[in-house]
Protein backbone atom coordinates (compact mmCIF):
# COMPACT_ATOMS: atom_id res chain seq x y z
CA UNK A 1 0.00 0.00 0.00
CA UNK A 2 1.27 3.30 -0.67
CA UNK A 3 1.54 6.42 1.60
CA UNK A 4 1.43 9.98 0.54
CA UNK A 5 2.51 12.69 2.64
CA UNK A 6 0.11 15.06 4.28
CA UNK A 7 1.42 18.15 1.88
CA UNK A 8 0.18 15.83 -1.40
CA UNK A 9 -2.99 15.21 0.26
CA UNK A 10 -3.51 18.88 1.31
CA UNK A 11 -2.99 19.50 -2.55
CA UNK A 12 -5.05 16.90 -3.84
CA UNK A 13 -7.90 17.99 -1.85
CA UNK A 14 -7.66 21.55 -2.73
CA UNK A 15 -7.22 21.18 -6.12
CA UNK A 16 -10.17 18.14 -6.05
CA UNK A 17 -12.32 21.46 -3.91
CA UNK A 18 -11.28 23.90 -6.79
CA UNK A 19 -11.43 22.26 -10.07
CA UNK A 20 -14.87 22.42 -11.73
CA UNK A 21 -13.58 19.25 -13.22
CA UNK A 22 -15.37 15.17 -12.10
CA UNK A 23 -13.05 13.90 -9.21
CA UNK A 24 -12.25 11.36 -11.31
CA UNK A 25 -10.23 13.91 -13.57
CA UNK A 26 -8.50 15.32 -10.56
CA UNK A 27 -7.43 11.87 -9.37
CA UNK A 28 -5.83 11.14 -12.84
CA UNK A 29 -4.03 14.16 -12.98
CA UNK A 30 -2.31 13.24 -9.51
CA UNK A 31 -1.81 9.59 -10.41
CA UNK A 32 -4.03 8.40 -7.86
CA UNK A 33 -7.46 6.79 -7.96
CA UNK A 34 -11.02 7.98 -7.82
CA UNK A 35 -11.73 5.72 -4.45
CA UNK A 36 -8.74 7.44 -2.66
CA UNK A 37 -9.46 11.18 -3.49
CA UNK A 38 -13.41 9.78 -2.32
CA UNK A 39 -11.83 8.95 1.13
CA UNK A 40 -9.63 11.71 1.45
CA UNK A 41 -12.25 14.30 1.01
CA UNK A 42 -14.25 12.15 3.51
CA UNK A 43 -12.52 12.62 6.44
CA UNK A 44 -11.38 15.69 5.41
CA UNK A 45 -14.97 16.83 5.26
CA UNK A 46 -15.86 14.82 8.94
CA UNK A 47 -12.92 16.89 10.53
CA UNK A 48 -13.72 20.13 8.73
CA UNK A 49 -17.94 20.24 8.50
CA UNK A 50 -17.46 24.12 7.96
CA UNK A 51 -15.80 23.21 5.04
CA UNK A 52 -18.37 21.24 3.47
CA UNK A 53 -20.70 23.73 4.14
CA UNK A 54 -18.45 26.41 2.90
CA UNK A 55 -18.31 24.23 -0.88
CA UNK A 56 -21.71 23.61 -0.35
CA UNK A 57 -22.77 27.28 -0.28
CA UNK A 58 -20.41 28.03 -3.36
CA UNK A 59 -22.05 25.10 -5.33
CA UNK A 60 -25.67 26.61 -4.61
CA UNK A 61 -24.25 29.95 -5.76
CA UNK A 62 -22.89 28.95 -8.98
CA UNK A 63 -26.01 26.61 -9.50
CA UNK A 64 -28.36 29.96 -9.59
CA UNK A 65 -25.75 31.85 -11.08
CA UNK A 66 -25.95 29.54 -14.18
CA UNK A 67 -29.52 29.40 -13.68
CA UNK A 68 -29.72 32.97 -14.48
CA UNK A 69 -27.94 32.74 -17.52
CA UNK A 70 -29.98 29.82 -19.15
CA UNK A 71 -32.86 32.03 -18.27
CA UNK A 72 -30.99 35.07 -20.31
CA UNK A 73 -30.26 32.70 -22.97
CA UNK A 74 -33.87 31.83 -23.08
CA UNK A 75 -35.13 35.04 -23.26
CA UNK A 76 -32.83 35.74 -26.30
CA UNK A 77 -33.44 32.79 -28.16
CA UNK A 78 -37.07 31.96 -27.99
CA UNK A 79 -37.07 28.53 -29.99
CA UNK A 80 -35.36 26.99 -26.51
CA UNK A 81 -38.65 27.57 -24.59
């Protein structure tokens, strides 16, 4: 089994929190797999629930954000109604 320091798995993490990008696609470009970025955030999550709030908030942002602008784009392109 391998071991990764703490420092790779503090980057990991906050590139996996970051990215807009599937975890899967964040665990490739680190050379580890999808499971193991899955667990990480996990307990990272369980000893930071501010955190997880904190991403959560910034997910329901950007969801209405984009919300807004599919309503925009509806409004100028009236065959998408």
């Amino acid at each position: 089994m391998v071991r990764y320091s703490d420092d790779f798995r503090r980057e990991v993490i906050a590139a996996a929190r970051q990215s807009h990008e599937p975890r899967s696609h964040v665990a490739r470009k680190f050379g580890i797999s999808p499971a193991t970025l899955n667990n990480w955030l996990s307990e990272f999550y369980a000893e930071n629930p501010e955190e997880l709030e904190a991403d959560n908030a910034r997910l329901r942002e950007e969801h209405a954000r984009l919300r807004e602008e599919q309503e925009k784009l509806r409004k100028q392109l009236p065959w998408l109604r």
